[in-house]
PDB file of N, CA and C in Angstrom:
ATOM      1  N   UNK A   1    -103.150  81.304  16.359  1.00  0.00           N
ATOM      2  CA  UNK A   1    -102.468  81.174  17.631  1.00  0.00           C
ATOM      3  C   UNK A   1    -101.494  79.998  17.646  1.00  0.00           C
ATOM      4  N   UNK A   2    -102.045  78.995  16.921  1.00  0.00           N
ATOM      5  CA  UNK A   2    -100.855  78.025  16.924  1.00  0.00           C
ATOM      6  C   UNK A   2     -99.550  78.034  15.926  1.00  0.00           C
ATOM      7  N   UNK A   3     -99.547  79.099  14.910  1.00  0.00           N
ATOM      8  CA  UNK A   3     -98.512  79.580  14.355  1.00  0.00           C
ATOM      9  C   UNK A   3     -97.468  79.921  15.090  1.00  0.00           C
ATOM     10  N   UNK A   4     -98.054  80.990  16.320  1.00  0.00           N
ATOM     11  CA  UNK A   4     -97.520  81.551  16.967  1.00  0.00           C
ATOM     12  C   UNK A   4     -96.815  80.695  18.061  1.00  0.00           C
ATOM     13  N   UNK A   5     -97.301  79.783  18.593  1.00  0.00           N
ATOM     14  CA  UNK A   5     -96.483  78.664  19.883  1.00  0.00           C
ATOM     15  C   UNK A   5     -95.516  78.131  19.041  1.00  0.00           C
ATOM     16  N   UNK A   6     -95.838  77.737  17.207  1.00  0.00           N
ATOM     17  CA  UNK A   6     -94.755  76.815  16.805  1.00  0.00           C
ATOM     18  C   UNK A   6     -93.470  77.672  16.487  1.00  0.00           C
ATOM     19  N   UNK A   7     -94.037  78.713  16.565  1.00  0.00           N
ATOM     20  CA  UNK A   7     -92.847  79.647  16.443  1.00  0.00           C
ATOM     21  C   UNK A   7     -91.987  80.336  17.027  1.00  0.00           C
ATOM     22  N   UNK A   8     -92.622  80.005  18.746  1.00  0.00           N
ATOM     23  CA  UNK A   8     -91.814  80.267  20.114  1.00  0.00           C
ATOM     24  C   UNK A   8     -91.661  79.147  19.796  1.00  0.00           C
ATOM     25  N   UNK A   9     -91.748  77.470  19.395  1.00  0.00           N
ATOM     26  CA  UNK A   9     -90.850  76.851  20.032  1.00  0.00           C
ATOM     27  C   UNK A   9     -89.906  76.506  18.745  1.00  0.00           C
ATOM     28  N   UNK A  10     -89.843  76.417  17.741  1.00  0.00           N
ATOM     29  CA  UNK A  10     -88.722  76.685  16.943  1.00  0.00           C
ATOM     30  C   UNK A  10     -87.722  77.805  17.295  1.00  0.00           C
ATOM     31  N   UNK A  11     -87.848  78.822  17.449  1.00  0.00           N
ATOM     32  CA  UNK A  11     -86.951  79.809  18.047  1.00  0.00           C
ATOM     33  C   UNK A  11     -86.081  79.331  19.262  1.00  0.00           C
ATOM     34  N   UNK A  12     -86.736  79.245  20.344  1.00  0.00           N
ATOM     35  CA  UNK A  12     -86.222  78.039  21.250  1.00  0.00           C
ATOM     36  C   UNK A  12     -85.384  76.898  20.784  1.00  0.00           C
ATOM     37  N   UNK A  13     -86.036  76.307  20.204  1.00  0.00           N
ATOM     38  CA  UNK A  13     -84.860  75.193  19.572  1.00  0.00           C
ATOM     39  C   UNK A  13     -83.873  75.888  18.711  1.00  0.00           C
ATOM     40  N   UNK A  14     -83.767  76.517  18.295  1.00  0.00           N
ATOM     41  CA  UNK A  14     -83.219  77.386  17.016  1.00  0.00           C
ATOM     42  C   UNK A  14     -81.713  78.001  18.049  1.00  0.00           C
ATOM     43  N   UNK A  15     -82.107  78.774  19.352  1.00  0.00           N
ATOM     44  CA  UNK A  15     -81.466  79.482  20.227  1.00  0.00           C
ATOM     45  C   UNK A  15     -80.609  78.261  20.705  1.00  0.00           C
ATOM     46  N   UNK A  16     -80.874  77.203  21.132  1.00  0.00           N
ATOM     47  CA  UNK A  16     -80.407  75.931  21.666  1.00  0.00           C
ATOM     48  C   UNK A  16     -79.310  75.527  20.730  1.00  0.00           C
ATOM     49  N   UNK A  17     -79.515  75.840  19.084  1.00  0.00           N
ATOM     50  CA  UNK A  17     -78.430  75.077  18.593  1.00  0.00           C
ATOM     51  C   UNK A  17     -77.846  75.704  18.282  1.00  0.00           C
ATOM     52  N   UNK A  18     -77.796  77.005  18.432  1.00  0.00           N
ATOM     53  CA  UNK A  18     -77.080  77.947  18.152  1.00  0.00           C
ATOM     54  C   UNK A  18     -75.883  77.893  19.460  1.00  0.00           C
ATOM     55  N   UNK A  19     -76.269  77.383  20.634  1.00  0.00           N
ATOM     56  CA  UNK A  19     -75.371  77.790  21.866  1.00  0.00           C
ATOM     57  C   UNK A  19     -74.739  76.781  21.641  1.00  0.00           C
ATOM     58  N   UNK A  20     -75.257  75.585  21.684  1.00  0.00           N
ATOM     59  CA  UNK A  20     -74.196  74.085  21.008  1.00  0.00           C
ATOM     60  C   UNK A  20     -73.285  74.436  20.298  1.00  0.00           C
ATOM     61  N   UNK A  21     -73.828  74.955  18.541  1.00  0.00           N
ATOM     62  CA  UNK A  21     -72.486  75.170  17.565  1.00  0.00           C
ATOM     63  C   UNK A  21     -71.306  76.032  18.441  1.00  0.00           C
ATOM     64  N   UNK A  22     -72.340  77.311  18.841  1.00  0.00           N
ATOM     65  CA  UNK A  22     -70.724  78.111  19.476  1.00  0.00           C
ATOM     66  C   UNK A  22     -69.896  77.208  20.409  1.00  0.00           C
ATOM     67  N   UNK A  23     -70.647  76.417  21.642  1.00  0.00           N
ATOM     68  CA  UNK A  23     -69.815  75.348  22.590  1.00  0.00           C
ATOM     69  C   UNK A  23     -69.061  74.854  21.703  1.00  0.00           C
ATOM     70  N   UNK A  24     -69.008  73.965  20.804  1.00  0.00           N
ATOM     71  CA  UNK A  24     -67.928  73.510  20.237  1.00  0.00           C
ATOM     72  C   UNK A  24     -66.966  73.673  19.442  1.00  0.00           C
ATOM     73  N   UNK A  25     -67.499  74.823  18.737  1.00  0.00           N
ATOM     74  CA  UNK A  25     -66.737  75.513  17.776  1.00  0.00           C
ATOM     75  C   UNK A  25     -65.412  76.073  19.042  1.00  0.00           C
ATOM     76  N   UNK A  26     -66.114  76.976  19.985  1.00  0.00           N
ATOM     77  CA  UNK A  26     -65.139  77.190  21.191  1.00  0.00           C
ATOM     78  C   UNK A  26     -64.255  76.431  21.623  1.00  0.00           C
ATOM     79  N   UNK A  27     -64.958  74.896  21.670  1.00  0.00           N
ATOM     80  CA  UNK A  27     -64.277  73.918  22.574  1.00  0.00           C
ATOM     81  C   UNK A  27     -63.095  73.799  21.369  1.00  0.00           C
ATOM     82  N   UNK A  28     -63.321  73.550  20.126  1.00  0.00           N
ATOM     83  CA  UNK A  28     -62.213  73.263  19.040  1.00  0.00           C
ATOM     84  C   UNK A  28     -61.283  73.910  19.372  1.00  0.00           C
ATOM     85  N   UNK A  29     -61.515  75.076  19.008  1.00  0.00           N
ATOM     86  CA  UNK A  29     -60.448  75.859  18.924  1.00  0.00           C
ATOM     87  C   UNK A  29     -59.524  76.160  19.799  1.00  0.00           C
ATOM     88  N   UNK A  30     -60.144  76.281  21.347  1.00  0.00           N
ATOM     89  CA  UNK A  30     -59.281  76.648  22.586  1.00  0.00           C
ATOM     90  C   UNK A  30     -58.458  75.376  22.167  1.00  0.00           C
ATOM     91  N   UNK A  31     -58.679  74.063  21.995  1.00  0.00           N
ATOM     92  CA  UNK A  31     -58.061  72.590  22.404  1.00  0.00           C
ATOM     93  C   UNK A  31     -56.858  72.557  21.016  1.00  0.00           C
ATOM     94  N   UNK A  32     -57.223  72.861  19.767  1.00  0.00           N
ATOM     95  CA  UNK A  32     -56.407  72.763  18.849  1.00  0.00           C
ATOM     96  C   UNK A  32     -55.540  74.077  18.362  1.00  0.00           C
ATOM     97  N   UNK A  33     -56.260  75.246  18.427  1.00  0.00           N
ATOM     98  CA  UNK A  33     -55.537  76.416  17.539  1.00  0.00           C
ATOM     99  C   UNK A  33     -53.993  75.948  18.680  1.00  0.00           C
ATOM    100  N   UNK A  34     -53.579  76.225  20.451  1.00  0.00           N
ATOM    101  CA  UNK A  34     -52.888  76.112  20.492  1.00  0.00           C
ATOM    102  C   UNK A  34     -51.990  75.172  20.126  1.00  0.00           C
ATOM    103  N   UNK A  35     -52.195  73.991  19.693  1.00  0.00           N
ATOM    104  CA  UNK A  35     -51.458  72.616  18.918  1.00  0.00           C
ATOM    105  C   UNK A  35     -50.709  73.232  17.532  1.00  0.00           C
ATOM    106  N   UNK A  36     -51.713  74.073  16.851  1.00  0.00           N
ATOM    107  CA  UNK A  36     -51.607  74.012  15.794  1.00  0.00           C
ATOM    108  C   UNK A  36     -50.581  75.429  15.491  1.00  0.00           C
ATOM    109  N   UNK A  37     -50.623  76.136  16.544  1.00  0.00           N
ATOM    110  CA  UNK A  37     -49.854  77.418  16.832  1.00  0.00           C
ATOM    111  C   UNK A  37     -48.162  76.610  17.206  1.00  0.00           C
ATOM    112  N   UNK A  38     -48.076  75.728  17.708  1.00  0.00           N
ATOM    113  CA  UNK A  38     -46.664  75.224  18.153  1.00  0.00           C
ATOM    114  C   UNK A  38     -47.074  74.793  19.423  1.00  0.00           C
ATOM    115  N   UNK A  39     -47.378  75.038  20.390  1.00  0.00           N
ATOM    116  CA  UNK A  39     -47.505  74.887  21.656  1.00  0.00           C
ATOM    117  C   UNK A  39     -46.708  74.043  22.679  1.00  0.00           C
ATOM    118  N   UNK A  40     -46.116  72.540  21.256  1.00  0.00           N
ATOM    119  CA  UNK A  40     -45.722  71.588  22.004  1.00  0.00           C
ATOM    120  C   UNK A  40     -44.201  71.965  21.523  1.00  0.00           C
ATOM    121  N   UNK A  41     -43.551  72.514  20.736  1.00  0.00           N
ATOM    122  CA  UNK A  41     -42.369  73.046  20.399  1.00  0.00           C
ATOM    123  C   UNK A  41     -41.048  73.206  21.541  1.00  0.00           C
ATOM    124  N   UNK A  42     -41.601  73.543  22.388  1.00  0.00           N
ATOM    125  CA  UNK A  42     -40.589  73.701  24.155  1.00  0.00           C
ATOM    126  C   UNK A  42     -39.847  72.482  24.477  1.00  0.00           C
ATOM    127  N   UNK A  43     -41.644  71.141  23.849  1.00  0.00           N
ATOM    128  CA  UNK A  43     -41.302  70.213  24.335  1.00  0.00           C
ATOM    129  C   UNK A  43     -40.128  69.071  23.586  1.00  0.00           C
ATOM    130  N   UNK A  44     -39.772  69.916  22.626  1.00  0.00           N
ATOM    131  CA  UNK A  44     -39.078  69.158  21.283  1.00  0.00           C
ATOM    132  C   UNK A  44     -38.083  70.180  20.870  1.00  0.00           C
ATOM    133  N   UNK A  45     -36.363  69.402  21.384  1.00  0.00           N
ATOM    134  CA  UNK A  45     -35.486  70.482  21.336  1.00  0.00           C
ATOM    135  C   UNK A  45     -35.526  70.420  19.647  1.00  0.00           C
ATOM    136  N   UNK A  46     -35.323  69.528  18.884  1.00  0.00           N
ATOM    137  CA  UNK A  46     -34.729  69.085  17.573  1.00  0.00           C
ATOM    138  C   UNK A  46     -35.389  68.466  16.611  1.00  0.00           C
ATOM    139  N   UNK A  47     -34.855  68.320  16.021  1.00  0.00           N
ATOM    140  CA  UNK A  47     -35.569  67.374  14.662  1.00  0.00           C
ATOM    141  C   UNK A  47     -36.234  65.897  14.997  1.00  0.00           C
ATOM    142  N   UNK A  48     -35.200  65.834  15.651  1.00  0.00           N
ATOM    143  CA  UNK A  48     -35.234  64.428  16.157  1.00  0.00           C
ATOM    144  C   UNK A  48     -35.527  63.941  17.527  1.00  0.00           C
ATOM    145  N   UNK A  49     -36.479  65.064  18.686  1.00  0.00           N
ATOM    146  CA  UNK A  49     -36.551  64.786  20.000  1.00  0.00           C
ATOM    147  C   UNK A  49     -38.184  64.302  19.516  1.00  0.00           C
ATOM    148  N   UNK A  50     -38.617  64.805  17.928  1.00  0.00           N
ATOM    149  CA  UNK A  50     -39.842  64.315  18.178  1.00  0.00           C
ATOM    150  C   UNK A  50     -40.544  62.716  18.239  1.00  0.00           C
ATOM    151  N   UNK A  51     -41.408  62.353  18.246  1.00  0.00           N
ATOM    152  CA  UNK A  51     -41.563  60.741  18.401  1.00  0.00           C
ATOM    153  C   UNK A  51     -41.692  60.459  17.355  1.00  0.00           C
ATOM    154  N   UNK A  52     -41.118  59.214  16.898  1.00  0.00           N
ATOM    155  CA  UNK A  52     -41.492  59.242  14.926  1.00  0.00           C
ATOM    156  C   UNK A  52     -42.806  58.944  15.047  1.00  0.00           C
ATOM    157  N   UNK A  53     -43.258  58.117  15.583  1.00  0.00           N
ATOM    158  CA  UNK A  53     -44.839  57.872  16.078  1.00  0.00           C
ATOM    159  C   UNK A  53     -45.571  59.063  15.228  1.00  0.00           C
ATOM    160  N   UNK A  54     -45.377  60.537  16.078  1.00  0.00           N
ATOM    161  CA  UNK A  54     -45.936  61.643  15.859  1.00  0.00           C
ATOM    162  C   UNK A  54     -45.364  62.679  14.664  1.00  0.00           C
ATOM    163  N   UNK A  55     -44.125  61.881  14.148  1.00  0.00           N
ATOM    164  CA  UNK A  55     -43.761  63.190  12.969  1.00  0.00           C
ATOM    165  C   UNK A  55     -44.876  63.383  12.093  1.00  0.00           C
ATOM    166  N   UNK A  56     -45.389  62.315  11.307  1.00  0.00           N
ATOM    167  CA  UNK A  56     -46.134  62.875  10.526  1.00  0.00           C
ATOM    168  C   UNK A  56     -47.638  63.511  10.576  1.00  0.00           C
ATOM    169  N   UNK A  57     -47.805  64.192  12.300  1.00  0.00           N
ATOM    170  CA  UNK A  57     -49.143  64.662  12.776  1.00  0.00           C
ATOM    171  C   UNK A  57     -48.105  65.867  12.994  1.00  0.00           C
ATOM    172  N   UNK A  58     -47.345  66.096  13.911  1.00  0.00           N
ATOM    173  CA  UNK A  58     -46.913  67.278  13.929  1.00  0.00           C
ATOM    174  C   UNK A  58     -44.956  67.511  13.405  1.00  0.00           C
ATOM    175  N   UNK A  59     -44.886  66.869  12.852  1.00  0.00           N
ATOM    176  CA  UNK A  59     -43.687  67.154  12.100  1.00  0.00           C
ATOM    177  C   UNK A  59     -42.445  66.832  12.738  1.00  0.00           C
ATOM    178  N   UNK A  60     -41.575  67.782  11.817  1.00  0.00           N
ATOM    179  CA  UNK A  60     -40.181  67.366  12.717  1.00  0.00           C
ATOM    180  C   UNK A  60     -40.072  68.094  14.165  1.00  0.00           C
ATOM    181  N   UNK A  61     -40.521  69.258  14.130  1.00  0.00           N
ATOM    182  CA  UNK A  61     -39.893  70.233  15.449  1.00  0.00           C
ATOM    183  C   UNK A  61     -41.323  69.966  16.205  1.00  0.00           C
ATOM    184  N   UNK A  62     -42.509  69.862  15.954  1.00  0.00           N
ATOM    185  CA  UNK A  62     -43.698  69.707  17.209  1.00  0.00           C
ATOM    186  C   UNK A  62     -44.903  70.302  16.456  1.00  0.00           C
ATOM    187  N   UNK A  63     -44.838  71.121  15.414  1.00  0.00           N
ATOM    188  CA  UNK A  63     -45.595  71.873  14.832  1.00  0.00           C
ATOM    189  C   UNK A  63     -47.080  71.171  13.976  1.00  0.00           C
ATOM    190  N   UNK A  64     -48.065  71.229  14.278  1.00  0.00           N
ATOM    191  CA  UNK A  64     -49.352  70.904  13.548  1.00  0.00           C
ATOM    192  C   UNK A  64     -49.031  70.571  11.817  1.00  0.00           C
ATOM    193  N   UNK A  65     -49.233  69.416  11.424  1.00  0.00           N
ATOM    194  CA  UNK A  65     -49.075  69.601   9.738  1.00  0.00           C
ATOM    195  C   UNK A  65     -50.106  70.377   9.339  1.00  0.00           C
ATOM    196  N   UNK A  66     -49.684  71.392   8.260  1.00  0.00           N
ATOM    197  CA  UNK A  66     -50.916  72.045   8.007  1.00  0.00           C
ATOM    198  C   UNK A  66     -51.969  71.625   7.564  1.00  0.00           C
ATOM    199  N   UNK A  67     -51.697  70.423   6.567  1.00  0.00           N
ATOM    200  CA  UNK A  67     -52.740  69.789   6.069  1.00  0.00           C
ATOM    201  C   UNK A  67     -54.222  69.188   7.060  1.00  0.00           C
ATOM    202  N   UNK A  68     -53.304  68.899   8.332  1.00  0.00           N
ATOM    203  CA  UNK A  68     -54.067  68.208   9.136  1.00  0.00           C
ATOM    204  C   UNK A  68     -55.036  69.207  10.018  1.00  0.00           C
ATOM    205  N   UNK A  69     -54.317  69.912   9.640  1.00  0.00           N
ATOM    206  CA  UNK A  69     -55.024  71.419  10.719  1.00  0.00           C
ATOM    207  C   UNK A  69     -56.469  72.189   9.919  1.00  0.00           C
ATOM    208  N   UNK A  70     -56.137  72.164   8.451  1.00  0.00           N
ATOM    209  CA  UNK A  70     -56.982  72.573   7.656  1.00  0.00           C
ATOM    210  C   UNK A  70     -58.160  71.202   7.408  1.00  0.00           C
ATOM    211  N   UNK A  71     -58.015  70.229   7.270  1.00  0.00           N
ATOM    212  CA  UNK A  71     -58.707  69.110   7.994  1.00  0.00           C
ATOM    213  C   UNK A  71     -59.029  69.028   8.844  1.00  0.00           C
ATOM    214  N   UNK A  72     -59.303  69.645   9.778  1.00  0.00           N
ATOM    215  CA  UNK A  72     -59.742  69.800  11.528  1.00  0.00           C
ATOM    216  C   UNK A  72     -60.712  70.641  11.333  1.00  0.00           C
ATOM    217  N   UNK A  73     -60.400  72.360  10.799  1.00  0.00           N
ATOM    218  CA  UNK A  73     -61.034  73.077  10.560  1.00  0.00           C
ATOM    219  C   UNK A  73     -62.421  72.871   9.843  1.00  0.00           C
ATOM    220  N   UNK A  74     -61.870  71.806   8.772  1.00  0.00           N
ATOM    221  CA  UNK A  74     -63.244  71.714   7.402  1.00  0.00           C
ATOM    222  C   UNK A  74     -64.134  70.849   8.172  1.00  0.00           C
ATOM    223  N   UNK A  75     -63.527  69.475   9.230  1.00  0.00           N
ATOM    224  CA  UNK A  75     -64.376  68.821   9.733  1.00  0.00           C
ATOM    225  C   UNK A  75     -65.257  69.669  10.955  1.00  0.00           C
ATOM    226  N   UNK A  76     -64.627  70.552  11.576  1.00  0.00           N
ATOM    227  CA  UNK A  76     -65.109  71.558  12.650  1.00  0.00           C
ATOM    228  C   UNK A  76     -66.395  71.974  11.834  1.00  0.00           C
ATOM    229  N   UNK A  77     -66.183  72.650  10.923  1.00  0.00           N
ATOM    230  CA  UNK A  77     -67.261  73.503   9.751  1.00  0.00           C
ATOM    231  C   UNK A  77     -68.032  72.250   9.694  1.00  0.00           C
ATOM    232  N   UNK A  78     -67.770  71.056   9.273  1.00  0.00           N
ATOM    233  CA  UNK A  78     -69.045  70.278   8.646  1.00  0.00           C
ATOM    234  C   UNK A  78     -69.866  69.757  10.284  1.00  0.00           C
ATOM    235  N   UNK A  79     -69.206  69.586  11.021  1.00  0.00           N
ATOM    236  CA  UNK A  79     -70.045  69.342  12.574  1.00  0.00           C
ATOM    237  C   UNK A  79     -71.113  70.192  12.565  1.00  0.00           C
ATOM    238  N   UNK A  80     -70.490  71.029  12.890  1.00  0.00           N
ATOM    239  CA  UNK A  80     -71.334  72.744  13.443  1.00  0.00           C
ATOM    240  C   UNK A  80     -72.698  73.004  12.038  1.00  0.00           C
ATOM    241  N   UNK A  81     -72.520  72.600  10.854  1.00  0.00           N
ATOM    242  CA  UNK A  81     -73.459  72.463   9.415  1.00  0.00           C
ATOM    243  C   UNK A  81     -74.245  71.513  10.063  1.00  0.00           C
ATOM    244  N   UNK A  82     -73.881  70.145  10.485  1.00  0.00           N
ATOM    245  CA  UNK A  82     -74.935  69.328  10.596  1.00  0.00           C
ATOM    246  C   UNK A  82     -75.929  69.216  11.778  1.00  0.00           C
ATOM    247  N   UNK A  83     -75.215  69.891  12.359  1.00  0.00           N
ATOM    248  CA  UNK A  83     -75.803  70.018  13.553  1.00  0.00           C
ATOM    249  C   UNK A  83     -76.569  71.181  13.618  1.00  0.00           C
ATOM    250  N   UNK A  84     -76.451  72.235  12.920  1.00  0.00           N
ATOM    251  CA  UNK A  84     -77.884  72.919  12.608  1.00  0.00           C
ATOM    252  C   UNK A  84     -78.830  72.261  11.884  1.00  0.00           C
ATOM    253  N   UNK A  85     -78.654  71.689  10.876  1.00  0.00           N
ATOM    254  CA  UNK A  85     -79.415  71.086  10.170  1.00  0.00           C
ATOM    255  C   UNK A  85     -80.223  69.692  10.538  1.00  0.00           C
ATOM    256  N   UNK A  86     -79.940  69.507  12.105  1.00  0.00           N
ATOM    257  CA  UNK A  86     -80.913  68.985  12.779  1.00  0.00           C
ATOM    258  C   UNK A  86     -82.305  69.480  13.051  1.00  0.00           C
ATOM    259  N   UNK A  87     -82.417  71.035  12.773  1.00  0.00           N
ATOM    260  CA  UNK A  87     -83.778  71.667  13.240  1.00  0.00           C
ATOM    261  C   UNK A  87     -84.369  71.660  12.114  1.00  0.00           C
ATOM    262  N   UNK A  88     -84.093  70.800  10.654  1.00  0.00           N
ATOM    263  CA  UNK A  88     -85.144  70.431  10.297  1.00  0.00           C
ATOM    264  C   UNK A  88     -86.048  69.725  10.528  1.00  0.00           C
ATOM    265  N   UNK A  89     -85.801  68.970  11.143  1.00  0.00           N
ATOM    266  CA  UNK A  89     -86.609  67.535  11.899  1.00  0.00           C
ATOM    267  C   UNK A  89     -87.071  68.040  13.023  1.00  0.00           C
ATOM    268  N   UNK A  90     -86.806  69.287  13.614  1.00  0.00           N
ATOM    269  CA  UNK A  90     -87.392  69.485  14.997  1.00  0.00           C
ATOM    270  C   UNK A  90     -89.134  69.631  15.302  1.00  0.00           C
ATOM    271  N   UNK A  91     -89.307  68.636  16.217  1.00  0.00           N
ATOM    272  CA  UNK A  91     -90.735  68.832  16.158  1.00  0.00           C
ATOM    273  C   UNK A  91     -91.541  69.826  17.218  1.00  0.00           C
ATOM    274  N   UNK A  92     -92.178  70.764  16.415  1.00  0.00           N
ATOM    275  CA  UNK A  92     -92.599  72.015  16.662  1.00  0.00           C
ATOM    276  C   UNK A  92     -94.404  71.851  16.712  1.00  0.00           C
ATOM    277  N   UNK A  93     -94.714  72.602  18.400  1.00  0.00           N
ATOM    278  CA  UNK A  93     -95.790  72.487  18.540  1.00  0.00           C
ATOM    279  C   UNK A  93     -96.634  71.881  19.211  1.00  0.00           C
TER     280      UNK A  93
END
């Protein structure tokens, strides 16, 4: 019987981090894919309306460097990894 409670409550915890990873994985993406799509482009007639500040995050015209975007992504992936890998430690029971 107590197999059985540790195993409703791992599941439980299990369900919990599962809704987290998706929350943020969600939250990423709504907040960056449009960045990384152009989004701010409207806001930047030219080469040169952008801030030099910001060329080398989003370039000359407004656009996401890709590099930095694929760096967002890998760090997105390693969040959402470690953060499952909190339910090893979860204490069950």
């Amino acid at each position: 019987m107590r197999g059985i409670a540790k195993t409703i409550d791992l599941s439980k915890a299990t369900v919990g981090n599962i809704r987290q990873n998706l929350f943020w994985a969600f939250a990423y993406n709504v907040l960056l894919i449009p960045v990384s799509a152009g989004i701010r482009y409207p806001l930047f007639a030219g080469p040169l309306d952008v801030p030099e500040l910001l060329q080398p995050f989003l370039g000359e015209y407004g656009f996401l460097n890709p590099i930095l975007a694929a760096a967002a992504i890998a760090l997105s992936s390693v969040t959402v990894l470690a953060n499952a890998l909190r339910l090893r430690r979860a204490r069950v029971g």
